[in-house]
Protein backbone atom coordinates (compact mmCIF):
# COMPACT_ATOMS: atom_id res chain seq x y z
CA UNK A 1 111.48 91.29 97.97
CA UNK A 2 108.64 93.51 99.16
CA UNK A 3 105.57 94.00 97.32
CA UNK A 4 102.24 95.87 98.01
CA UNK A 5 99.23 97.02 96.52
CA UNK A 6 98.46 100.41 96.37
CA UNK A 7 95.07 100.44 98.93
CA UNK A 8 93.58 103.46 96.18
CA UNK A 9 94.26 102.91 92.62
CA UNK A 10 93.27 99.31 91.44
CA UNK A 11 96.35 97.03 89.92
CA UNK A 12 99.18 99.98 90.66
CA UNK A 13 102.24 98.11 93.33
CA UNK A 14 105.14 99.03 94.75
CA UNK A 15 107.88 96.47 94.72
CA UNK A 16 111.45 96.32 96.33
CA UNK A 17 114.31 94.28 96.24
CA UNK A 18 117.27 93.92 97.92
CA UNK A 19 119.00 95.32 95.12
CA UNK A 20 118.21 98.80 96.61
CA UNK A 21 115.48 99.97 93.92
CA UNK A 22 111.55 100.57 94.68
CA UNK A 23 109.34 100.13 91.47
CA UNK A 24 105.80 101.50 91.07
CA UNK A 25 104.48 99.04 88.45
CA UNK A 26 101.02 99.36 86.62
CA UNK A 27 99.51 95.51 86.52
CA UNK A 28 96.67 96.26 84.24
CA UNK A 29 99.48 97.57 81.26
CA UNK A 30 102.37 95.33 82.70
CA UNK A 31 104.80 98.20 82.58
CA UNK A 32 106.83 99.95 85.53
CA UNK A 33 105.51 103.44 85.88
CA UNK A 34 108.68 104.41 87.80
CA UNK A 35 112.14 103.37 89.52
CA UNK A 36 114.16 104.48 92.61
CA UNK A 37 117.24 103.97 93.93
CA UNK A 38 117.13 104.06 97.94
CA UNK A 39 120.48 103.40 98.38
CA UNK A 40 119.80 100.54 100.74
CA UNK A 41 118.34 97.46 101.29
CA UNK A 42 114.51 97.67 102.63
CA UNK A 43 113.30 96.21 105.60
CA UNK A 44 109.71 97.39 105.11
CA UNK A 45 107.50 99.25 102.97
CA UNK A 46 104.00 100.59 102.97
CA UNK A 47 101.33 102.67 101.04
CA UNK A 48 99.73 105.85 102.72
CA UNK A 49 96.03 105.78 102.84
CA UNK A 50 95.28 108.14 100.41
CA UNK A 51 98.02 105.96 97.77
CA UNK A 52 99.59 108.90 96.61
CA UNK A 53 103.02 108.21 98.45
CA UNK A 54 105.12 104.89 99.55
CA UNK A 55 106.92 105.08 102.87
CA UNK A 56 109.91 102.42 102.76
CA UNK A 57 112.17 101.55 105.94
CA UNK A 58 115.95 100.93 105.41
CA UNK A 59 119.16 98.39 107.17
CA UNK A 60 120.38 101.56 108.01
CA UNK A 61 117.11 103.03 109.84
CA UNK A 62 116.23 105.41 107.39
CA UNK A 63 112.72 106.28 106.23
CA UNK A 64 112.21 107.33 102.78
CA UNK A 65 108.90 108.99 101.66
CA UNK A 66 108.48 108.25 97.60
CA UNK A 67 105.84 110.11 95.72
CA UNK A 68 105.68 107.96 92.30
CA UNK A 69 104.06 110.78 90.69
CA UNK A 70 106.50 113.81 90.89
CA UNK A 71 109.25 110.94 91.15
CA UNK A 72 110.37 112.38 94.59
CA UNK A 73 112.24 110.90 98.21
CA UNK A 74 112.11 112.90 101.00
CA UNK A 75 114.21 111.39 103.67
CA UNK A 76 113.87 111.22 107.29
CA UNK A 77 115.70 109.70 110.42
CA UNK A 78 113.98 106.06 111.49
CA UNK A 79 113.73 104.75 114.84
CA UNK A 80 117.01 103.91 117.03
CA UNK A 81 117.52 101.23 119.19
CA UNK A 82 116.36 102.31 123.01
């Protein structure tokens, strides 16, 4: 499990699991504000600096961009090996 702190917006973090989702979870209410299914495991995840979207790397070298707010993935291709 992954879990980080959105470096903008005070108690709002992204968690994922190994069960393929990404949650955006409001601390200060203890609710989720929103759930996505990546359709792989994560290997890494980060906030942008500006907080507004969560970049997540996948097993399969994928690197999904997930804006919380307009509950949107763009995909792109990851890294290969050299």
């Amino acid at each position: 499990m992954l879990l980080k702190w959105n470096p903008c917006a005070q108690r709002i973090m992204a968690t994922s699991s190994k069960d393929s989702t990404v949650k955006i979870w409001d601390a200060s209410r203890k609710v989720e504000f929103s759930s996505h299914n990546i359709g792989n495991n994560p290997s890494s995840m980060e906030w942008d600096n500006t907080g507004n979207e969560v970049a997540v790397l996948t097993d399969d070298k994928k690197m999904l961009l997930i804006d919380p707010r307009a509950n949107a993935i763009r995909e792109t291709e990851g890294h290969g090996k050299p």
